[in-house]
C-alpha atoms as a PDB file:
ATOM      1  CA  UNK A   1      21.668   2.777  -6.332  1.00  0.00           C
ATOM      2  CA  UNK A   2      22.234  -0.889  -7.114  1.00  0.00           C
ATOM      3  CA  UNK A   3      19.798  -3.777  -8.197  1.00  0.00           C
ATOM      4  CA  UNK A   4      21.473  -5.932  -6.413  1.00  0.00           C
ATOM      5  CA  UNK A   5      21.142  -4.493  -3.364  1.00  0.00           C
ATOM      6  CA  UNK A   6      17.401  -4.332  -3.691  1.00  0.00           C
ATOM      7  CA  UNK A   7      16.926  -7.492  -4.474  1.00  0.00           C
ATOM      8  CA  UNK A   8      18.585  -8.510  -1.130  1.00  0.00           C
ATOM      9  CA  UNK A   9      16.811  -5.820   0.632  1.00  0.00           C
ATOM     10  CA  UNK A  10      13.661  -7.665  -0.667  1.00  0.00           C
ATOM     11  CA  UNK A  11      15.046 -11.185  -0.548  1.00  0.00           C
ATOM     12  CA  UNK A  12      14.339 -12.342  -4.197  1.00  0.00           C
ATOM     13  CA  UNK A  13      16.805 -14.933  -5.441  1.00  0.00           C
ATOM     14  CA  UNK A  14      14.666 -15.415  -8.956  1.00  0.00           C
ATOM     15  CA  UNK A  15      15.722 -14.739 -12.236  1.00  0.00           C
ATOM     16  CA  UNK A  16      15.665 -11.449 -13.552  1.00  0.00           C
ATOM     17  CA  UNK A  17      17.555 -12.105 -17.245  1.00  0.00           C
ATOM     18  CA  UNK A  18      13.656 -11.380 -19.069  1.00  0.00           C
ATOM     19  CA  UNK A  19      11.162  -8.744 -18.299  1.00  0.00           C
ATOM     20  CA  UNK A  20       8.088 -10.914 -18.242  1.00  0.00           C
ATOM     21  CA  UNK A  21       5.024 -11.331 -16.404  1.00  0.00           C
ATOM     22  CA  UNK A  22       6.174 -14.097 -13.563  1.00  0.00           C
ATOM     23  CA  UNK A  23       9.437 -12.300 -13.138  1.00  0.00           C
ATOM     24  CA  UNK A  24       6.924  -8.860 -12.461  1.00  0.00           C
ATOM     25  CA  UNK A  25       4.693 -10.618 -10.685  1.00  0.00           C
ATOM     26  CA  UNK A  26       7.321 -12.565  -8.597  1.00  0.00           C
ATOM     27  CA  UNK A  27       9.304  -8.955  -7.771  1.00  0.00           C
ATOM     28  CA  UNK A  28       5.935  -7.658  -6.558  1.00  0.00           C
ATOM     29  CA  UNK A  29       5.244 -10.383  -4.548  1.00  0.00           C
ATOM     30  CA  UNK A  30       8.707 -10.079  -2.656  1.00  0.00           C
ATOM     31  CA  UNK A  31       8.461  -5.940  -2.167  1.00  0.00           C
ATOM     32  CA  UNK A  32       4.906  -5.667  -0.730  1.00  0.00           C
ATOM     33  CA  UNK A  33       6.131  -8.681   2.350  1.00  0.00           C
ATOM     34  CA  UNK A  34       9.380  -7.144   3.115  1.00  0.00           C
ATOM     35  CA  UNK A  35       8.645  -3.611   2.587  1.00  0.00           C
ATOM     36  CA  UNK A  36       6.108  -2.036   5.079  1.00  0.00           C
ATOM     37  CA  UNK A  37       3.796   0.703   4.261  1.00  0.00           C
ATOM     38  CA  UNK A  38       3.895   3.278   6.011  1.00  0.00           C
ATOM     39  CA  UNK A  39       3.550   7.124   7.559  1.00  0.00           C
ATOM     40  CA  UNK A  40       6.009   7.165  10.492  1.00  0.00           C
ATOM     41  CA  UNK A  41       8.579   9.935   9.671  1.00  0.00           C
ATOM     42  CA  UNK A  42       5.156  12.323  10.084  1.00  0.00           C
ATOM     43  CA  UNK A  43       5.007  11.671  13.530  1.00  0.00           C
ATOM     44  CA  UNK A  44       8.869  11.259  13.786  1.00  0.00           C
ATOM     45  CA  UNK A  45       9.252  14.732  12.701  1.00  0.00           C
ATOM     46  CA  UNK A  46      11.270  13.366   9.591  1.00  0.00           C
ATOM     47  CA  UNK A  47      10.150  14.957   5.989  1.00  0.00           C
ATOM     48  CA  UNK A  48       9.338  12.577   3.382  1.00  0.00           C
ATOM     49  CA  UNK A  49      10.954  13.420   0.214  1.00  0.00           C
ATOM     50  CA  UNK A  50      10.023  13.068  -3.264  1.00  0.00           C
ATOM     51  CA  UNK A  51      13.390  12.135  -4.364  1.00  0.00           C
ATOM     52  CA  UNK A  52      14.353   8.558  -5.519  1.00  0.00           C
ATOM     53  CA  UNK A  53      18.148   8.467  -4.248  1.00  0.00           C
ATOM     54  CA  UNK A  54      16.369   9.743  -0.816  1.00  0.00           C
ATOM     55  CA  UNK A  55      13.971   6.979  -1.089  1.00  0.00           C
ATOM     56  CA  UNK A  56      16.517   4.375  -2.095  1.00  0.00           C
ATOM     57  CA  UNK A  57      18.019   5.241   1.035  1.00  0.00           C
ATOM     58  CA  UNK A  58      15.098   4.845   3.182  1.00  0.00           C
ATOM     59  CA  UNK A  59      13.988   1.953   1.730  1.00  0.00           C
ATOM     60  CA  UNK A  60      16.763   0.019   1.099  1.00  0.00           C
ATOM     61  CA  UNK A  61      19.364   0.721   2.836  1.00  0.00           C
ATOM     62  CA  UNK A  62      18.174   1.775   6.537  1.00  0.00           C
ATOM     63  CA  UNK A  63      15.119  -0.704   5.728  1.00  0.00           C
ATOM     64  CA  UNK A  64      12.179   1.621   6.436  1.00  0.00           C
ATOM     65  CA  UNK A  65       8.984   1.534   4.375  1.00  0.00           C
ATOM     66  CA  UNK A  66       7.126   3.945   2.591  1.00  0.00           C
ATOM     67  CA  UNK A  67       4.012   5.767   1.487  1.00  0.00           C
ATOM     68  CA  UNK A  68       2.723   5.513  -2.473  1.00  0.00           C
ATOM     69  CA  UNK A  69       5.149   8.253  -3.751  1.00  0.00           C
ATOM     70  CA  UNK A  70       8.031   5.909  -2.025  1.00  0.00           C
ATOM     71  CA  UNK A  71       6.934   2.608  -2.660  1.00  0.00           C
ATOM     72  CA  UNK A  72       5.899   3.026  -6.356  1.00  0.00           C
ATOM     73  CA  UNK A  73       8.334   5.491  -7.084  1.00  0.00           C
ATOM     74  CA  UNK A  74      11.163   3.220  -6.399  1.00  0.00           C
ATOM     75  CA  UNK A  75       9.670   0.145  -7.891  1.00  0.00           C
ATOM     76  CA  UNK A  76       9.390   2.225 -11.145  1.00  0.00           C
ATOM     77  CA  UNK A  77      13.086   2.492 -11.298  1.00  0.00           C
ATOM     78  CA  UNK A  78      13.357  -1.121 -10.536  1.00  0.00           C
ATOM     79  CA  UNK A  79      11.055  -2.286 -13.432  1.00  0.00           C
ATOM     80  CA  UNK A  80      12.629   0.816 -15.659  1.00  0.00           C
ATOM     81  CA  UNK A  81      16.110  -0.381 -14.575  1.00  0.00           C
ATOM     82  CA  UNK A  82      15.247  -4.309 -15.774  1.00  0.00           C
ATOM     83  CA  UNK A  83      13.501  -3.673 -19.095  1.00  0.00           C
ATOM     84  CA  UNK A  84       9.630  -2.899 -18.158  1.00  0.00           C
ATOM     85  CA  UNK A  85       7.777  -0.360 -19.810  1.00  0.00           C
ATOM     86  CA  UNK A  86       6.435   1.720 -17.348  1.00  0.00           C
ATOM     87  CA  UNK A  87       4.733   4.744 -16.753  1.00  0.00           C
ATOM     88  CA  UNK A  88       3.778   6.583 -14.016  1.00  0.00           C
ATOM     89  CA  UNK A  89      -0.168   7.579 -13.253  1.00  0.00           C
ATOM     90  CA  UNK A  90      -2.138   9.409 -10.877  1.00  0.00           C
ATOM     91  CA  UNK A  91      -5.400   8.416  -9.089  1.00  0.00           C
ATOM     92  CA  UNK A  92      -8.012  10.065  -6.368  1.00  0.00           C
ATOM     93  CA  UNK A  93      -8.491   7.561  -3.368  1.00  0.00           C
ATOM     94  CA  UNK A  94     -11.918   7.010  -1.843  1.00  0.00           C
ATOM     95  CA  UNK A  95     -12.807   8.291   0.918  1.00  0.00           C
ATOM     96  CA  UNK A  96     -15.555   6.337   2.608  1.00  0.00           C
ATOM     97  CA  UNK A  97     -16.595   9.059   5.816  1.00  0.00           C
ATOM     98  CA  UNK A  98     -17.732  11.310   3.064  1.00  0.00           C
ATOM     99  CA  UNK A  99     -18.870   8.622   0.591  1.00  0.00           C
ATOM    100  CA  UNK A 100     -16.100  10.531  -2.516  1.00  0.00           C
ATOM    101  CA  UNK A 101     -13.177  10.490  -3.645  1.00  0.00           C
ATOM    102  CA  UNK A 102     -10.423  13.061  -3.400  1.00  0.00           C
ATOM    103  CA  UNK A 103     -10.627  16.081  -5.108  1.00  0.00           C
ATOM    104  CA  UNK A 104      -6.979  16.091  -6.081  1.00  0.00           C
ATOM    105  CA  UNK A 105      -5.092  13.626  -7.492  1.00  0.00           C
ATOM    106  CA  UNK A 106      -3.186  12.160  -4.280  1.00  0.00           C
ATOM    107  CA  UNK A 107      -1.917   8.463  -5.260  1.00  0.00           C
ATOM    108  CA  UNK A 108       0.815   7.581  -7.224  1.00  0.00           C
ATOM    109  CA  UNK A 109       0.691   4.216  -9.258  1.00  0.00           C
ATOM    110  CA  UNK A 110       2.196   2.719 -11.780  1.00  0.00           C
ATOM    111  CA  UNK A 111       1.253   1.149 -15.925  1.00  0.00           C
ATOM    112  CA  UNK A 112       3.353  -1.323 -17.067  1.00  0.00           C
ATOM    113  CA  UNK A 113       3.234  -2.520 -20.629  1.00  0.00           C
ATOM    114  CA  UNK A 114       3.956  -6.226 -21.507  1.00  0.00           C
ATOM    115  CA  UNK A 115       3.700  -7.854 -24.827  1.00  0.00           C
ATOM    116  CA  UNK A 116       0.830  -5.889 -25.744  1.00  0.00           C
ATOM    117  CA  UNK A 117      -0.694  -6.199 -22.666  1.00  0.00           C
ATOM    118  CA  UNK A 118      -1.343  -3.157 -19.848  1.00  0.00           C
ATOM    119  CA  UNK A 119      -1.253  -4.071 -16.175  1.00  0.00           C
ATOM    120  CA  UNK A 120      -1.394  -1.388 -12.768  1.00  0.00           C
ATOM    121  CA  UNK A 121       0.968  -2.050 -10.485  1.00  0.00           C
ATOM    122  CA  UNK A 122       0.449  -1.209  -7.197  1.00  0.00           C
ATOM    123  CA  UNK A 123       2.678  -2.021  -4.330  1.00  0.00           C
ATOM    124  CA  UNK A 124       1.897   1.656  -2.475  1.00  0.00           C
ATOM    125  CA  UNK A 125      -1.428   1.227  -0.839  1.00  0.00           C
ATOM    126  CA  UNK A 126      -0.955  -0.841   2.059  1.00  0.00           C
ATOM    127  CA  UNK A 127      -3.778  -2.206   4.614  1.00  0.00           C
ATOM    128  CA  UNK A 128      -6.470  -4.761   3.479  1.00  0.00           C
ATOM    129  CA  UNK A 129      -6.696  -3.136   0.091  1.00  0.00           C
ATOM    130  CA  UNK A 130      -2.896  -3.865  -1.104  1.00  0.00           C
ATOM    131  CA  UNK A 131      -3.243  -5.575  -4.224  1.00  0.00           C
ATOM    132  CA  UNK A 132      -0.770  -8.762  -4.307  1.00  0.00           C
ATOM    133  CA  UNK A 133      -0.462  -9.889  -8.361  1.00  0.00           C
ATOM    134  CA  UNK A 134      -0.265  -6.991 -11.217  1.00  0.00           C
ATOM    135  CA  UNK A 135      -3.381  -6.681 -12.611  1.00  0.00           C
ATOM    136  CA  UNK A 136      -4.929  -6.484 -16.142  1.00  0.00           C
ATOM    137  CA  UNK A 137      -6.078  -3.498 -17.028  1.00  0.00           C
ATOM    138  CA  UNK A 138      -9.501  -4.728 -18.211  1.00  0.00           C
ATOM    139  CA  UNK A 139     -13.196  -3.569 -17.053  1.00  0.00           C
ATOM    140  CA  UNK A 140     -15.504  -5.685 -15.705  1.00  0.00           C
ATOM    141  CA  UNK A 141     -13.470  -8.470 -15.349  1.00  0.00           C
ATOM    142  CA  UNK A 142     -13.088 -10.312 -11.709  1.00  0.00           C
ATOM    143  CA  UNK A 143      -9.439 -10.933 -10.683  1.00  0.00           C
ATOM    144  CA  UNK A 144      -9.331 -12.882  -7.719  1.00  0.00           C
ATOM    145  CA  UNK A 145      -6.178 -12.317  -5.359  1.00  0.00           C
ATOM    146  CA  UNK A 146      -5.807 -13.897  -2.113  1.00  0.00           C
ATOM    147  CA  UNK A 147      -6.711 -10.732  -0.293  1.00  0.00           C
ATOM    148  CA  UNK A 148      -9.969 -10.826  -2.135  1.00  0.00           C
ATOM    149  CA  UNK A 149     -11.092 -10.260  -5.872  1.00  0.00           C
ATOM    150  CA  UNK A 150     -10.044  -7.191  -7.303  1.00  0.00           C
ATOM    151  CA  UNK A 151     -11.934  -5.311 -10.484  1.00  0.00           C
ATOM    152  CA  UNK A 152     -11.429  -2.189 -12.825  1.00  0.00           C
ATOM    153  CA  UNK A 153     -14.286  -0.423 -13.980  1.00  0.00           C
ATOM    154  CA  UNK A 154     -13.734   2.061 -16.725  1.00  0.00           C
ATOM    155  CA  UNK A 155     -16.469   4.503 -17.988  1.00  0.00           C
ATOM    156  CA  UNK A 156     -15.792   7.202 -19.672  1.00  0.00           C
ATOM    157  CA  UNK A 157     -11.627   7.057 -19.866  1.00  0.00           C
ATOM    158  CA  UNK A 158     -11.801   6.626 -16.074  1.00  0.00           C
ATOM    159  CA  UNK A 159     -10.717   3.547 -14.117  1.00  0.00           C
ATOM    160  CA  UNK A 160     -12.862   2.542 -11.129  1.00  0.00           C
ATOM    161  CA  UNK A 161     -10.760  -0.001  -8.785  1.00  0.00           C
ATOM    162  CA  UNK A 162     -12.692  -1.748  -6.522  1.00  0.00           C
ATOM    163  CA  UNK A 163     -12.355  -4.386  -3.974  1.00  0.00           C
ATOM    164  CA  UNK A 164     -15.101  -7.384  -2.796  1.00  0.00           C
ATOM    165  CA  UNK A 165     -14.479  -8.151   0.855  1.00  0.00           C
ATOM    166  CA  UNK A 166     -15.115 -11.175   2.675  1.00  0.00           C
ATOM    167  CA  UNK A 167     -16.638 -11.502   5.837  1.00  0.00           C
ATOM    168  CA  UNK A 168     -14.626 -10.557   8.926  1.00  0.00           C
ATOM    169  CA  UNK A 169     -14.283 -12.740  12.181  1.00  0.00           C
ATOM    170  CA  UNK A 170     -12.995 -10.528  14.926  1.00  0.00           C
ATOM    171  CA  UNK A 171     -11.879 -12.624  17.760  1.00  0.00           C
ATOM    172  CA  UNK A 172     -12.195  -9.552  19.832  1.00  0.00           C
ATOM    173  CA  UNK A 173     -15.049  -8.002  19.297  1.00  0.00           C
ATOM    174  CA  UNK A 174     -14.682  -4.331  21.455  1.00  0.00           C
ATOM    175  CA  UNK A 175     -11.749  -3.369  19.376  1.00  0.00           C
ATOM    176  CA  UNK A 176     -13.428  -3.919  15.749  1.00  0.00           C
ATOM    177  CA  UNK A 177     -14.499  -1.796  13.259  1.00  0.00           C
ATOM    178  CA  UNK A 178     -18.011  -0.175  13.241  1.00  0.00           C
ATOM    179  CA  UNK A 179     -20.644  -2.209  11.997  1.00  0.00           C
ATOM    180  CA  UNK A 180     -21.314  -0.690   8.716  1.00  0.00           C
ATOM    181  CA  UNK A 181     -17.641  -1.159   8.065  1.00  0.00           C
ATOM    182  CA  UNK A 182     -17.813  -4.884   8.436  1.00  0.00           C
ATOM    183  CA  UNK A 183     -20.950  -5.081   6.533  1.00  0.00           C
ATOM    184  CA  UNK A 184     -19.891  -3.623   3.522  1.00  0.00           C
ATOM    185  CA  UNK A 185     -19.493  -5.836   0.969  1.00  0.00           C
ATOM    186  CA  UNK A 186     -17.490  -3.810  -1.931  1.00  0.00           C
ATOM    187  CA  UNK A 187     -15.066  -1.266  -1.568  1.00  0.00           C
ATOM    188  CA  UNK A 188     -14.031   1.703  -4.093  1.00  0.00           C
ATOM    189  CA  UNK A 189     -10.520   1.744  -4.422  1.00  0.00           C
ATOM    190  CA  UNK A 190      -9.592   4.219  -6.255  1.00  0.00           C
ATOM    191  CA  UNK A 191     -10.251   5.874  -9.724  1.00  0.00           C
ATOM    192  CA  UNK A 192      -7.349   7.290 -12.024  1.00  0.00           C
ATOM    193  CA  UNK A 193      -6.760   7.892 -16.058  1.00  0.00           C
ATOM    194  CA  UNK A 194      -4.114   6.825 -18.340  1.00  0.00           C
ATOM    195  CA  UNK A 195      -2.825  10.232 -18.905  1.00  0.00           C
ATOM    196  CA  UNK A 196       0.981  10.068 -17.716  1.00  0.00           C
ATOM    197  CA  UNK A 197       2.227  11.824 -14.988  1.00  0.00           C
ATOM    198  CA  UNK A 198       5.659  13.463 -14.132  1.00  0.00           C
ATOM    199  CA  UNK A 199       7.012  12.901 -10.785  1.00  0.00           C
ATOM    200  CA  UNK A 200       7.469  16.825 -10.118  1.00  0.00           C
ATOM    201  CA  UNK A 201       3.504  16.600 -10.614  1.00  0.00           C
ATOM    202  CA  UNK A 202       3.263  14.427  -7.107  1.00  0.00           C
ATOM    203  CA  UNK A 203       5.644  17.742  -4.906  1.00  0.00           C
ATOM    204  CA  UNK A 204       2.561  19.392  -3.617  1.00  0.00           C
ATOM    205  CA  UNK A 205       1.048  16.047  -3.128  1.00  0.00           C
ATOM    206  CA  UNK A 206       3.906  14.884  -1.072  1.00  0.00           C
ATOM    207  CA  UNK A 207       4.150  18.350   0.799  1.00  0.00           C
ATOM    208  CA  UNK A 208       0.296  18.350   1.706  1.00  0.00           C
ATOM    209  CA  UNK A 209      -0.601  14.937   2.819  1.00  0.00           C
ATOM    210  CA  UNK A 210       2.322  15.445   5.172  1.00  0.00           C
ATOM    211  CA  UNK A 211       1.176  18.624   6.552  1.00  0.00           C
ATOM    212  CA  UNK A 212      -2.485  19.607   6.589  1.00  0.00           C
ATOM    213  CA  UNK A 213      -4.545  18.705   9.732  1.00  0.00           C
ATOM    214  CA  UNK A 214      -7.192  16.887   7.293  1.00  0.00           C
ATOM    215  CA  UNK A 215      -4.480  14.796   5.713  1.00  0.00           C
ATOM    216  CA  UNK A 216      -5.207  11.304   6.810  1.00  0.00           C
ATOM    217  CA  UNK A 217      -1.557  10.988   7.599  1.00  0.00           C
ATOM    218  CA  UNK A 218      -0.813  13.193   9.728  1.00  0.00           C
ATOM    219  CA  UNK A 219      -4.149  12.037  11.821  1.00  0.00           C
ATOM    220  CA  UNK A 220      -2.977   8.690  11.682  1.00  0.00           C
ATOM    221  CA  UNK A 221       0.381   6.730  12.083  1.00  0.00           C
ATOM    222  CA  UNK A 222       0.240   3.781  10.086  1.00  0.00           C
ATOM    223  CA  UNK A 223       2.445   0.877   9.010  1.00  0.00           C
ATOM    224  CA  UNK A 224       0.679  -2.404   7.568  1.00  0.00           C
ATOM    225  CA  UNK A 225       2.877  -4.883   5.865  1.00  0.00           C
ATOM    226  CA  UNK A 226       1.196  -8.172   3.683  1.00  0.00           C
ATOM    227  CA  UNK A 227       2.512 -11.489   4.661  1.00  0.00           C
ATOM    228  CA  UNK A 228       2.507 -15.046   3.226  1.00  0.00           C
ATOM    229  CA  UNK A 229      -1.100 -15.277   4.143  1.00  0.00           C
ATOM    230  CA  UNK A 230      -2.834 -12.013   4.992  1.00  0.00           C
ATOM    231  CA  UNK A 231      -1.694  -8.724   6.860  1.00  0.00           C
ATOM    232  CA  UNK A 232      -0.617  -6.677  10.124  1.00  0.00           C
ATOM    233  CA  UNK A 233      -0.892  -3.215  11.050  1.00  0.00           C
ATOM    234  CA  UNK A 234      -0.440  -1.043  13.223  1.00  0.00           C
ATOM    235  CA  UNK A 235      -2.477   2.081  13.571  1.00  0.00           C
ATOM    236  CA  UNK A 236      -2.087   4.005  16.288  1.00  0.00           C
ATOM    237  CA  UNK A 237      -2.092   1.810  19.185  1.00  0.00           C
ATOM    238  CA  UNK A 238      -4.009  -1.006  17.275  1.00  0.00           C
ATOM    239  CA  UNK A 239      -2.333  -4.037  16.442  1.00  0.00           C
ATOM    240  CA  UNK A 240      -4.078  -5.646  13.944  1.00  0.00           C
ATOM    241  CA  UNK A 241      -3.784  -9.180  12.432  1.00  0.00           C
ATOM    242  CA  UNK A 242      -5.948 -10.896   9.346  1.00  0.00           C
ATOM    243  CA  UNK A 243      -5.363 -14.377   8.335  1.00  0.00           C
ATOM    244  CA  UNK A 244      -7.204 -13.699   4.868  1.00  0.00           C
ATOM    245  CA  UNK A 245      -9.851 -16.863   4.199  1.00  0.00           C
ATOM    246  CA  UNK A 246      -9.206 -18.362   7.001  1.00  0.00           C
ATOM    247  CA  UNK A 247     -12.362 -20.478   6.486  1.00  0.00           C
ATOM    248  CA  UNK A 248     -15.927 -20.846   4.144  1.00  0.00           C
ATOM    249  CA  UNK A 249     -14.662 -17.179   2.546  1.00  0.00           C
ATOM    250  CA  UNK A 250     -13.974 -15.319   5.949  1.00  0.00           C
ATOM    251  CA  UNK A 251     -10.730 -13.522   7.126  1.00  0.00           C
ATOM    252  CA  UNK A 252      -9.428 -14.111  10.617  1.00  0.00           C
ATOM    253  CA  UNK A 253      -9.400 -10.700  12.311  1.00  0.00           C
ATOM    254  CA  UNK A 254      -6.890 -10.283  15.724  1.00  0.00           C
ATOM    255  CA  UNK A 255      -6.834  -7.011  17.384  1.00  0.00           C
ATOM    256  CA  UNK A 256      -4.482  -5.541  20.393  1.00  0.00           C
ATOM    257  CA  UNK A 257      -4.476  -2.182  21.334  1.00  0.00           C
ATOM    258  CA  UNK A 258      -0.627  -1.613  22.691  1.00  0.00           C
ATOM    259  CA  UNK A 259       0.845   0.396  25.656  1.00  0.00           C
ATOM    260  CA  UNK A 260       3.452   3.145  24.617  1.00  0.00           C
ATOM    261  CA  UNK A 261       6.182   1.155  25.737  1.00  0.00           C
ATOM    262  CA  UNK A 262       5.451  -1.508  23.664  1.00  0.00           C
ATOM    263  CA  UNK A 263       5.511   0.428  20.313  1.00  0.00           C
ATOM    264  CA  UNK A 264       9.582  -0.004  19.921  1.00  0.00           C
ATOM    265  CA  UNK A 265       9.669  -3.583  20.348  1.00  0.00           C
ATOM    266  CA  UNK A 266       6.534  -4.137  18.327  1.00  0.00           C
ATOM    267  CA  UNK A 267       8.006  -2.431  14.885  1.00  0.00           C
ATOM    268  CA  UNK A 268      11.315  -4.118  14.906  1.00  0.00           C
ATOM    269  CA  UNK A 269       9.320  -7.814  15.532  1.00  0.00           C
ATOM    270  CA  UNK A 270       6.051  -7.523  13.376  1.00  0.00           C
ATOM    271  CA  UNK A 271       7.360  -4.802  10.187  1.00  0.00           C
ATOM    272  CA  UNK A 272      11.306  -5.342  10.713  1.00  0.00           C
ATOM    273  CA  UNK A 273      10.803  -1.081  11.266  1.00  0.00           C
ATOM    274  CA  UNK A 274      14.441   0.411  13.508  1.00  0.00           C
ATOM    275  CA  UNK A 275      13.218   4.455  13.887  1.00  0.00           C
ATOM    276  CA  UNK A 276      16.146   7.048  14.240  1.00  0.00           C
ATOM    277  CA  UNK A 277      14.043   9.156  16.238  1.00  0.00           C
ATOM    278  CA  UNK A 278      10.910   9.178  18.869  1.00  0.00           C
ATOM    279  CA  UNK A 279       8.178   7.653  17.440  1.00  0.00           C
ATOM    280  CA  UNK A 280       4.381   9.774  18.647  1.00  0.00           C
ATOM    281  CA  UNK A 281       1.243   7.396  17.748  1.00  0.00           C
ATOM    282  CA  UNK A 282      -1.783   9.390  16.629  1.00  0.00           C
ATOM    283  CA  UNK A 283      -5.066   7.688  15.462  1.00  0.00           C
ATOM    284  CA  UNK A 284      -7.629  10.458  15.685  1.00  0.00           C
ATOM    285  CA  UNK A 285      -9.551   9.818  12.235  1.00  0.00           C
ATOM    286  CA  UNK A 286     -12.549   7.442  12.991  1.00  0.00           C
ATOM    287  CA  UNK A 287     -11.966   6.308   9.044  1.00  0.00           C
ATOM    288  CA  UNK A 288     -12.006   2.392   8.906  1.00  0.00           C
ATOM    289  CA  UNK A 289      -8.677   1.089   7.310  1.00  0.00           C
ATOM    290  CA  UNK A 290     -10.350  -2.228   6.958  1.00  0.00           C
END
């Protein structure tokens, strides 16, 4: 595994001489737009592994994406590997069809601390709610991002992260979201705790959501990548496209459902995405990735 050759697999050119905030930030910035996340080796009939030469592999070198347990884990040997302090933490994701959150631990992110200073990184969560800056770890405090303003809320030793949305304009109107969806106004994230985690704590994780019929993953194939000025995904068939404020605080919302034989071409044009083997869409969770 070489630096170099992650930096070209993410095209950053900066400096990386001092582990500091902009250089962090800037790093971030660079993985989340070239590096998609996604599900497909599910419904490739690939295994995911939890292993970070495997993942290396993946990411860089055959330039695939990756889940949370890729994405993060990787980027926590790139920070490790240029100076960072960071360690690795576990959160519960929100699930909005049953208005909770998990009931395992079943996202991997990461702390990283700078000149006294903690921050999450998060470049492992994909969709509308991919953070795009590191963020303070302070409660209560707005932190507006161009996808929309992010905000921790701690009570009790545990981290709330939550999302406001703006409002949506779907140019096509049959293939949007339900309406409670689009009139929600905040999102829970996620919640986690400080408490460290281990990597071999994240193997029945990585086993399950790849496996059980409730897993979100295996009822959905998924690949969303963030670009210089909002997201695209592809769920299933659905093509989806968000300019984020595209105009007076409202994100430009483009939708396509796809024909089988356009799934190929689509992945190497829109996410950069070459698959070894024959790709099987699946989207039959009504959940609202949006």
């Amino acid at each position: 595994m070489d630096i170099k050759e992650y930096f070209a697999r993410i095209s950053y050119q900066g400096s990386h001489n001092e582990p500091d905030l902009g250089t962090m930030s800037d790093i971030f910035q660079h993985h989340i737009q070239a590096v998609p996340f996604e599900n497909l080796s599910i419904h490739c009939g690939e295994r995911i592994e939890l292993d970070l030469e495997a993942t290396y592999n993946k990411i860089v070198r055959k330039k695939r994406g990756g889940w949370c347990m890729e994405n993060n884990y990787l980027l926590s040997w790139v920070l490790n590997t240029l100076g960072y302090d960071v360690t690795l933490l576990g959160a519960k994701v929100y699930v909005p069809e049953y208005d909770a959150y998990a009931e395992e631990i079943d996202h991997l992110l990461l702390k990283v601390v700078l000149d006294g200073k903690s921050y999450i990184v998060d470049a492992g969560f994909g969709m509308a709610y991919q953070m795009w800056q590191p963020m303070e770890l302070v409660s209560g405090t707005d932190q507006p991002q161009t996808p929309g303003v992010f905000r921790f809320q701690e009570e009790s030793g545990i981290w709330y992260l939550e999302k406001v949305k703006r409002k949506q304009w779907v140019l096509n109107q049959s293939a949007s979201a339900s309406p409670s969806v689009e009139e929600e106004v905040c999102r829970r994230v996620y919640l986690f705790t400080l408490q460290a985690r281990d990597i071999e704590e994240f193997r029945g994780c990585n086993a399950h959501l790849q496996t059980a019929p409730d897993s979100l993953f295996v009822a959905k194939s998924m690949c969303s990548l963030q670009t210089a000025g909002g997201i695209r995904a592809l769920v299933g068939w659905k093509l989806t496209e968000m300019k984020y404020n595209y105009r007076d605080n409202m994100d430009l919302v483009e939708i396509r459902i796809l024909a089988d034989e356009e799934m190929e071409k689509t992945l190497k044009e829109k996410f950069n995405i070459t698959l070894d083997k024959t790709f099987v869409p699946v989207n039959t969770s009504r959940l609202s990735l949006f």
